[in-house]
N, C-alpha and C. Protein backbone atom coordinates (compact mmCIF):
# COMPACT_ATOMS: atom_id res chain seq x y z
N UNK A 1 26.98 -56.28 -7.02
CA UNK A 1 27.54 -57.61 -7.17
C UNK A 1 28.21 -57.99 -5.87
N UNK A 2 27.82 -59.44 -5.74
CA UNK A 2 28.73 -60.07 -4.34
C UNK A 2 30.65 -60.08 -4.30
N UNK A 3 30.70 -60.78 -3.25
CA UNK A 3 32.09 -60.58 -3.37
C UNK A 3 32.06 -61.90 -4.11
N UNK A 4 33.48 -61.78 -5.26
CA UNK A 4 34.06 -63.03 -5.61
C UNK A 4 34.85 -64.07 -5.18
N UNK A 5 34.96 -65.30 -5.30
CA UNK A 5 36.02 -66.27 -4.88
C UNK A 5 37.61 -65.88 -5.95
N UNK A 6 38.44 -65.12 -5.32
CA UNK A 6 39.71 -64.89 -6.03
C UNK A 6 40.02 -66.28 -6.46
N UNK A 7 40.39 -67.40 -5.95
CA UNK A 7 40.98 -68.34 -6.44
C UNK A 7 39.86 -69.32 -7.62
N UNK A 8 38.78 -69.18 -7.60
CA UNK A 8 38.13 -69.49 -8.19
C UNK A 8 38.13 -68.63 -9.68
N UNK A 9 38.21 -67.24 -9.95
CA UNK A 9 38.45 -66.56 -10.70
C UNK A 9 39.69 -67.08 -11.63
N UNK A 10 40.88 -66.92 -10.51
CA UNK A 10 42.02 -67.57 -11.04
C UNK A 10 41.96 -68.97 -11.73
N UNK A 11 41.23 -69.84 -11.48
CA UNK A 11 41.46 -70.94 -11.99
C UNK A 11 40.49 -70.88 -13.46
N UNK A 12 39.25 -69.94 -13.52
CA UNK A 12 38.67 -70.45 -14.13
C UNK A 12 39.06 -69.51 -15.79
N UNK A 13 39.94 -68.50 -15.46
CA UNK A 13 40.63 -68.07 -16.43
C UNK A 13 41.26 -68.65 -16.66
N UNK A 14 42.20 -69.79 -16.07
CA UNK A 14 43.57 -70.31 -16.32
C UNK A 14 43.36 -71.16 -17.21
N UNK A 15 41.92 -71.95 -16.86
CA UNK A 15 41.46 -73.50 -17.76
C UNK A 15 40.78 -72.48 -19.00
N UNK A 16 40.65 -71.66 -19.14
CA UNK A 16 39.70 -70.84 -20.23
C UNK A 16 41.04 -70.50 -21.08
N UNK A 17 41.59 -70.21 -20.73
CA UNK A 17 43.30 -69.98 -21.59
C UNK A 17 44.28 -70.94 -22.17
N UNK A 18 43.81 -71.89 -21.29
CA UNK A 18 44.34 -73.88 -21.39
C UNK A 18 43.42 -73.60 -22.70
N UNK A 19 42.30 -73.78 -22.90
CA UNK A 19 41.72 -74.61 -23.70
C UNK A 19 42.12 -73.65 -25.17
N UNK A 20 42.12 -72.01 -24.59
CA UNK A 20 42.38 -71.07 -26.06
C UNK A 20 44.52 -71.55 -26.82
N UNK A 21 44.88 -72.02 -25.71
CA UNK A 21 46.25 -72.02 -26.08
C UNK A 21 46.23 -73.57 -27.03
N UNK A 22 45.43 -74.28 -26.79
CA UNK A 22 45.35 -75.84 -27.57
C UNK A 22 44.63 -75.47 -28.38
N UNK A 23 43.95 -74.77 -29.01
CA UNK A 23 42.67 -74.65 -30.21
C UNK A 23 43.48 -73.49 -31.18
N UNK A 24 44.35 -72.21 -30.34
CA UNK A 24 44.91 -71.31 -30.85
C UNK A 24 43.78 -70.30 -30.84
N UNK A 25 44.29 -68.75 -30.16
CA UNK A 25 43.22 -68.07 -30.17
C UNK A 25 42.92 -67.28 -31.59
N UNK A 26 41.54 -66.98 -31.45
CA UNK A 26 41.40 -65.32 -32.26
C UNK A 26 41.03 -64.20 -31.83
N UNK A 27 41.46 -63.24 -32.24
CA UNK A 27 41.12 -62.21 -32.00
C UNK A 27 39.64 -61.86 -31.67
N UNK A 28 39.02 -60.83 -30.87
CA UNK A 28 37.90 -60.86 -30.53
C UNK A 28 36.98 -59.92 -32.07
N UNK A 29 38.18 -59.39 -32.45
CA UNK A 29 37.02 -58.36 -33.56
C UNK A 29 37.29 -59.26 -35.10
N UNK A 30 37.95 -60.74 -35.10
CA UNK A 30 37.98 -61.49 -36.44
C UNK A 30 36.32 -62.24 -35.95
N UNK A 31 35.91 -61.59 -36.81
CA UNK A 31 34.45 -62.22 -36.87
C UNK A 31 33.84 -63.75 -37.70
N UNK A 32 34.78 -63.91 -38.58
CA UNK A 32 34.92 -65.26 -39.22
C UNK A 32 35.51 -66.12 -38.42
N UNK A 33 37.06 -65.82 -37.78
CA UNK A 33 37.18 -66.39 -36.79
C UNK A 33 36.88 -67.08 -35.73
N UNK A 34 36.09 -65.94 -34.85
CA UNK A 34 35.49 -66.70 -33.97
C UNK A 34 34.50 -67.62 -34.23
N UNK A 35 33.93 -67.97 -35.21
CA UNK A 35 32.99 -69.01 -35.46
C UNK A 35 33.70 -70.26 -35.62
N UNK A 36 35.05 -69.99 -35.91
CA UNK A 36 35.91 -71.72 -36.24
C UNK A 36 36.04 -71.55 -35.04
N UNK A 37 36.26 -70.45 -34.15
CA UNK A 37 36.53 -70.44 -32.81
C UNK A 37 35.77 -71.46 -31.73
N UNK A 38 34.45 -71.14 -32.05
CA UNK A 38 33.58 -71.60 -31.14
C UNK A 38 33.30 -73.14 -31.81
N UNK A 39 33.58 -73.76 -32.81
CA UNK A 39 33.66 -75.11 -32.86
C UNK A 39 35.29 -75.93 -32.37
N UNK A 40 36.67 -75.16 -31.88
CA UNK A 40 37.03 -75.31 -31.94
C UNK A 40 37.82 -75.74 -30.49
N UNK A 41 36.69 -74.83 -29.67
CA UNK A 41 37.00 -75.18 -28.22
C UNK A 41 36.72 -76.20 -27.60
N UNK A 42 35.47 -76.61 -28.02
CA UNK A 42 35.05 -77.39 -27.47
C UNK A 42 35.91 -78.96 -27.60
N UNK A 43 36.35 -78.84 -29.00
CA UNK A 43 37.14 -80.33 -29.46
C UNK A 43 38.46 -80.18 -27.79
N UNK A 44 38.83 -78.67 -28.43
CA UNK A 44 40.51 -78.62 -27.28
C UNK A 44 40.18 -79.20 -25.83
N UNK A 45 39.09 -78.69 -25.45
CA UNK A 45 38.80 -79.41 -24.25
C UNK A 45 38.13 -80.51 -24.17
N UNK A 46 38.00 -81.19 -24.78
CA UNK A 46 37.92 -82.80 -24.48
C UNK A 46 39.58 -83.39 -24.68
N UNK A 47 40.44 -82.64 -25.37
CA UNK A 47 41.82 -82.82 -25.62
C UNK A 47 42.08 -82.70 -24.00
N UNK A 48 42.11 -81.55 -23.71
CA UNK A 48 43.28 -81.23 -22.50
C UNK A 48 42.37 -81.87 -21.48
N UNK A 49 41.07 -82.13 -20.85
CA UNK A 49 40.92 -82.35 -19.89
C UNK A 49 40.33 -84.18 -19.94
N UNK A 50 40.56 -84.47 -21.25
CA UNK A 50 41.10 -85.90 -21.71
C UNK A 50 42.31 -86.67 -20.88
N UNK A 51 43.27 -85.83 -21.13
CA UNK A 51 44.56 -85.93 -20.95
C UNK A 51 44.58 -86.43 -18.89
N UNK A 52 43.66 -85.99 -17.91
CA UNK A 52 43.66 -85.94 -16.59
C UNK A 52 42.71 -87.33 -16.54
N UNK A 53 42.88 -87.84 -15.57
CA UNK A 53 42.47 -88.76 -14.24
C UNK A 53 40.93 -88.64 -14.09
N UNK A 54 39.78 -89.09 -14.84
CA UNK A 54 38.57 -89.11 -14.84
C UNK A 54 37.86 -88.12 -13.82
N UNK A 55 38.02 -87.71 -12.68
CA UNK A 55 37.40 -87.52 -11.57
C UNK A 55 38.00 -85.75 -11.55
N UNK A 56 39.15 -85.90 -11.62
CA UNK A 56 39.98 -84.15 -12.00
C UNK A 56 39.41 -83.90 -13.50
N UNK A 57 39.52 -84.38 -14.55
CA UNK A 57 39.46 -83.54 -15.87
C UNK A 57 37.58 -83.56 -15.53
N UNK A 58 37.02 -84.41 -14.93
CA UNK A 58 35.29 -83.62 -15.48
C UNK A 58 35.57 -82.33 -14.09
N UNK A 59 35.94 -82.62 -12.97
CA UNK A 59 35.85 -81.40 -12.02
C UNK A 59 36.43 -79.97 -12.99
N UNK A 60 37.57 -80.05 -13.53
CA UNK A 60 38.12 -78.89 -14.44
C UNK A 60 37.29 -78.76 -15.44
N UNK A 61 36.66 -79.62 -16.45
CA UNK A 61 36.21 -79.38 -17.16
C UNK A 61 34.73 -78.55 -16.92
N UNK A 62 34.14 -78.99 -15.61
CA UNK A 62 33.03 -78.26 -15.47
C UNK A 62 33.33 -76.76 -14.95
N UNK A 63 34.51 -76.56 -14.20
CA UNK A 63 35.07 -75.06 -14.31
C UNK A 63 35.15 -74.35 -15.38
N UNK A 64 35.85 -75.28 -16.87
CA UNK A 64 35.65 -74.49 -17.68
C UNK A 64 34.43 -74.06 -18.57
N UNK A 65 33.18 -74.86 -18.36
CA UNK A 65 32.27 -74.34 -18.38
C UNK A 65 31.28 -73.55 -17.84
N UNK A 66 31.57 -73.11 -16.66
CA UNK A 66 31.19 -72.41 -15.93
C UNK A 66 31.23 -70.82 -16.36
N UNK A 67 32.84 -71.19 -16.74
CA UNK A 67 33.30 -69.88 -17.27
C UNK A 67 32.93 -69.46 -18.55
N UNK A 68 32.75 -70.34 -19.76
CA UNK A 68 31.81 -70.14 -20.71
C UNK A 68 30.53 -69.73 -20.72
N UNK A 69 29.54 -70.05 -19.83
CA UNK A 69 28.32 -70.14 -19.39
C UNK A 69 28.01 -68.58 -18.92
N UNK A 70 29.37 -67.93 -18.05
CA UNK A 70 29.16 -66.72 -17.42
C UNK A 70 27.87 -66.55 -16.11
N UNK A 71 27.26 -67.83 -16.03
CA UNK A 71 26.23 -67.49 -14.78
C UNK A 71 26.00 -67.25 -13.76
N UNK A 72 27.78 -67.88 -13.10
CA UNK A 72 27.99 -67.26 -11.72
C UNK A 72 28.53 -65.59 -11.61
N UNK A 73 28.54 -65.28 -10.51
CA UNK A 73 29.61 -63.86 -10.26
C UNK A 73 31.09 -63.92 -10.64
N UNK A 74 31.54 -65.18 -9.79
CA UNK A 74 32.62 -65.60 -10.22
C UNK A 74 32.98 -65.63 -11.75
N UNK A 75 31.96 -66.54 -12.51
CA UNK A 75 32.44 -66.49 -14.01
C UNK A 75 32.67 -64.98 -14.75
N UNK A 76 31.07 -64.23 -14.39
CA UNK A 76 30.74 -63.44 -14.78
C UNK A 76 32.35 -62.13 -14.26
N UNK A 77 32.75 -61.85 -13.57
CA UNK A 77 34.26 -60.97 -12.72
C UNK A 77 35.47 -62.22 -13.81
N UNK A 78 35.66 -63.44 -14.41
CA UNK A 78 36.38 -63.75 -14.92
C UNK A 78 36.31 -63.11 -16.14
N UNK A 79 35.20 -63.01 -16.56
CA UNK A 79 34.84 -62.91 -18.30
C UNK A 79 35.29 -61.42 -18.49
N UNK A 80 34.74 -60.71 -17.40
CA UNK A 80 34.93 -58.92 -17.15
C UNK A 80 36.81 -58.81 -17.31
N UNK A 81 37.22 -59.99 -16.60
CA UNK A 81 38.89 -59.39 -16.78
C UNK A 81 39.78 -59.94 -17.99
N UNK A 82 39.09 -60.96 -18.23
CA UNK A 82 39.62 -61.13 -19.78
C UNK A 82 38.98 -60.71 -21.25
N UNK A 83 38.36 -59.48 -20.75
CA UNK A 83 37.67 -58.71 -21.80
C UNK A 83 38.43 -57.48 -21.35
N UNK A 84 38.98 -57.22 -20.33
CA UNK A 84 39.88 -56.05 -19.93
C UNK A 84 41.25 -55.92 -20.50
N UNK A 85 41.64 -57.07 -20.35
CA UNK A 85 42.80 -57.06 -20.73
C UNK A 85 43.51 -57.31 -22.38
N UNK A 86 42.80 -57.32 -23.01
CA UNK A 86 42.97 -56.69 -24.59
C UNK A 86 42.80 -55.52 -24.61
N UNK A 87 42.17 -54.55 -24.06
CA UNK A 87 41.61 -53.34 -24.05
C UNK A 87 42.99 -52.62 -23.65
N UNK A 88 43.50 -52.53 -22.27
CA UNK A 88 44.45 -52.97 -21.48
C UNK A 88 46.08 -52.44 -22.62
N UNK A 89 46.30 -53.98 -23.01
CA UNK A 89 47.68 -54.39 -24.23
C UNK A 89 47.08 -53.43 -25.45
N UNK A 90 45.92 -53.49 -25.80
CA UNK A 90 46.15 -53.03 -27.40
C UNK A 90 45.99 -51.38 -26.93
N UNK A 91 45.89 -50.68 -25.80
CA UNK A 91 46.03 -49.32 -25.66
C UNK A 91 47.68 -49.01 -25.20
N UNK A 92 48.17 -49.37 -24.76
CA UNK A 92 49.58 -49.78 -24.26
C UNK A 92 50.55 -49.69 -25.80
N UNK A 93 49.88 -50.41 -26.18
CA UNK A 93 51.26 -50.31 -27.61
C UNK A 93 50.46 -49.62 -28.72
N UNK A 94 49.74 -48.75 -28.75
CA UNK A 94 49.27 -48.10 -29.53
C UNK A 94 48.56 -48.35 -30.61
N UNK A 95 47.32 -49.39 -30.62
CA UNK A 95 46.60 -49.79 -31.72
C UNK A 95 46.58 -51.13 -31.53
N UNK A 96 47.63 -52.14 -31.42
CA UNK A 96 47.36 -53.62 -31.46
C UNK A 96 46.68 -54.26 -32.40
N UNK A 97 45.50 -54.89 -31.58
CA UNK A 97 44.53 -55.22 -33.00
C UNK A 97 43.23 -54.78 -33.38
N UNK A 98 43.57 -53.42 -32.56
CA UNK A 98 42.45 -52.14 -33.06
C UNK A 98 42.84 -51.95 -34.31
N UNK A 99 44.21 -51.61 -34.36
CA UNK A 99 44.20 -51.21 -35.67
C UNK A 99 44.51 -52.39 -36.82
N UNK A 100 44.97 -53.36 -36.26
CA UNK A 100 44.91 -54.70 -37.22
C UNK A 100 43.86 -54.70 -37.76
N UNK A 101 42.14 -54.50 -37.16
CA UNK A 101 41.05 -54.82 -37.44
C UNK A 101 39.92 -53.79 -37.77
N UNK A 102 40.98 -52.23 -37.96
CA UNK A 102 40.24 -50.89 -38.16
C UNK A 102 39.10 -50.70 -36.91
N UNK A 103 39.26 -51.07 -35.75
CA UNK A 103 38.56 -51.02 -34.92
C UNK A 103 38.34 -49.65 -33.88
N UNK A 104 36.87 -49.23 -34.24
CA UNK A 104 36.22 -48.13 -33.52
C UNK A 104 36.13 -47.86 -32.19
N UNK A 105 35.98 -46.72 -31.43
CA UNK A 105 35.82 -47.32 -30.00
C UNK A 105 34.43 -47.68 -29.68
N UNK A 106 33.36 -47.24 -30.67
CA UNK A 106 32.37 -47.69 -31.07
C UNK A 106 31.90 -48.99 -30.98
N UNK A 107 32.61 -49.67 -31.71
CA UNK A 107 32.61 -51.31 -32.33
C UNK A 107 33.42 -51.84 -30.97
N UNK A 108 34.00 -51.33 -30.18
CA UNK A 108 35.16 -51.78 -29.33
C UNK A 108 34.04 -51.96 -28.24
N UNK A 109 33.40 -50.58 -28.00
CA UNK A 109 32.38 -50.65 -26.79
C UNK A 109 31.41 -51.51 -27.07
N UNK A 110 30.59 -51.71 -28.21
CA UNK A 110 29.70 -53.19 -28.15
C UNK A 110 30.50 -54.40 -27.70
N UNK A 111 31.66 -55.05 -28.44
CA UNK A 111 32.19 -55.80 -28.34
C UNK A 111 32.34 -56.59 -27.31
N UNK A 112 32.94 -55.52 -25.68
CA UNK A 112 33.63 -55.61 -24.36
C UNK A 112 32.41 -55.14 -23.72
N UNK A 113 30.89 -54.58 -23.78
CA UNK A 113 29.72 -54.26 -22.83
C UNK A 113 29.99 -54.90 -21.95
N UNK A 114 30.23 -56.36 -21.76
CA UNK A 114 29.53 -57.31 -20.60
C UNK A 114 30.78 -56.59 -19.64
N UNK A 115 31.46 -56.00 -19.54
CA UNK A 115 32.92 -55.98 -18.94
C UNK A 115 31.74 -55.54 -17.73
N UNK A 116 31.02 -55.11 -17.89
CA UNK A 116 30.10 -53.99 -16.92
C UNK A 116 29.19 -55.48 -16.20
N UNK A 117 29.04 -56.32 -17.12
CA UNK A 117 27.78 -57.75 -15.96
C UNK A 117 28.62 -58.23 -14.80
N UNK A 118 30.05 -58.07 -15.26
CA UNK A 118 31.36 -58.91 -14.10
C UNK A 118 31.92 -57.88 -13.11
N UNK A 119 31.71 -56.31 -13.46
CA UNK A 119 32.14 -55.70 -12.40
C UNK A 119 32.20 -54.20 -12.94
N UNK A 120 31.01 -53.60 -12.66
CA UNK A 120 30.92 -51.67 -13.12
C UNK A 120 32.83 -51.13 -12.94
N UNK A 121 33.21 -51.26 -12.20
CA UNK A 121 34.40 -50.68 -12.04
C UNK A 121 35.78 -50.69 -12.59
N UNK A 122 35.74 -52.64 -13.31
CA UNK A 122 36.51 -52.80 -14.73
C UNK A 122 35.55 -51.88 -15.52
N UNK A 123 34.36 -52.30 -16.21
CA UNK A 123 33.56 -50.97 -17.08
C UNK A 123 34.32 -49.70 -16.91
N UNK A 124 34.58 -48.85 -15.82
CA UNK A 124 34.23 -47.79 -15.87
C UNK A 124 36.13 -47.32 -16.37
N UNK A 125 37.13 -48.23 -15.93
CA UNK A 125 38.58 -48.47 -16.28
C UNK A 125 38.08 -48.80 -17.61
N UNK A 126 37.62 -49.58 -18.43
CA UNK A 126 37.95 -49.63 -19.89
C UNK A 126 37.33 -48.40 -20.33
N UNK A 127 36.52 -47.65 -20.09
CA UNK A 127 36.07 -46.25 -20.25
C UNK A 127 36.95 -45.44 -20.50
N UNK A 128 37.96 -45.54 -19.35
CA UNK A 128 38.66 -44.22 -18.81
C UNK A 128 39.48 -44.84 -20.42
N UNK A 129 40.17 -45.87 -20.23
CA UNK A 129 40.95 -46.15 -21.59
C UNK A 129 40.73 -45.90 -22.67
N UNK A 130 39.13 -46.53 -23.15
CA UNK A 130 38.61 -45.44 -24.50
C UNK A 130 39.13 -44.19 -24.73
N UNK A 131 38.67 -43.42 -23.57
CA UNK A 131 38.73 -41.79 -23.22
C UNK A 131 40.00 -41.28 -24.16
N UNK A 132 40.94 -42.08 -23.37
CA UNK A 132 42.16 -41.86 -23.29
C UNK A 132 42.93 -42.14 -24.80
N UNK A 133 42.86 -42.81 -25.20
CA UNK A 133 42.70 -43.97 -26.29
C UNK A 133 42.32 -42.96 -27.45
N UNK A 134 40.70 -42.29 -27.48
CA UNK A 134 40.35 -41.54 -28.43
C UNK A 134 41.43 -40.45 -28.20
N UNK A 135 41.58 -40.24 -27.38
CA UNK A 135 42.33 -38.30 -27.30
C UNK A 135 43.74 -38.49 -27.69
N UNK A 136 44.09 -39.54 -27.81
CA UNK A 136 45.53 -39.80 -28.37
C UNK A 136 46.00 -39.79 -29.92
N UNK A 137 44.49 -40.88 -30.42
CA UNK A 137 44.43 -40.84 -32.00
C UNK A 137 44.35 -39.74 -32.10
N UNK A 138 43.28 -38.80 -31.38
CA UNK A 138 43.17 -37.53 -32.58
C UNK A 138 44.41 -36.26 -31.87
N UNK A 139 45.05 -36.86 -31.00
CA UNK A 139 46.58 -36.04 -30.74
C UNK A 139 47.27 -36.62 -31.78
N UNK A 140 47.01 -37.45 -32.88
CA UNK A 140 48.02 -38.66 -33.85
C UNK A 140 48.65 -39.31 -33.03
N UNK A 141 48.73 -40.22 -31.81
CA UNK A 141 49.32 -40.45 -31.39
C UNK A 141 48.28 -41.81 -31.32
N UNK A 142 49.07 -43.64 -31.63
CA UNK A 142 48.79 -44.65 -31.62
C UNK A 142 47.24 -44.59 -32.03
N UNK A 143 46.25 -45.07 -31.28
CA UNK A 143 45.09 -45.60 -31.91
C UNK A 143 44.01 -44.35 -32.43
């Protein structure tokens, strides 16, 4: 993979988080969820990038589809770090909404695959976390 545009990354998580904070997120393993999910974004962002100056909200708005889309590197290294970072928090406090959602590392590893299309080396960090993650539950310890 090429190098990424950092600030481009940055922004295109930021408007991807804009639009989850106006719709309200779900969890990635509520599977009913995400289906109100995915009708639900789309309304938020005609909300929030409604709200801007014709010429800024379609420029943002096409960022945030970009980032939906996943087709650039850029999107594709955004999508990889906000699939990291649940992985990340819910190993940190011991279960999160692994265990909210009886979640396998199994079911966890389908879930987060693409982490590997945006960048082998987040992949190979949510790995090490699994790893880590499994050897804890069966120490009884969090997940």
């Amino acid at each position: 993979m090429g190098a990424v545009d950092t600030w481009r990354v940055v922004q295109l998580l930021l408007l991807h988080d804009l639009v989850e904070i106006e719709c309200g997120d779900t969890p990635l393993f509520d599977a009913a969820g995400a289906l109100v999910q995915a009708e639900r974004e789309p309304v938020a962002a005609v909300v929030i990038f409604g709200l801007l100056p014709e010429g800024q909200g379609a420029a943002l708005r096409a960022l945030w589809k970009e980032f939906e889309a996943a087709e650039s590197a850029d999107a594709r290294f955004a999508k990889a770090l906000d699939r990291l970072q649940p992985i990340l928090l819910n190993h940190a406090v011991g279960g999160g909404t692994w265990t909210d959602y009886d979640v396998d590392v199994g079911r966890e590893r389908s879930l987060t695959r693409r982490i590997e299309e945006g960048s082998r080396a987040l992949w190979a960090a949510a790995e090490a976390v699994f790893r880590d993650a499994v050897a804890a539950a069966g120490a009884g310890v969090g997940t």
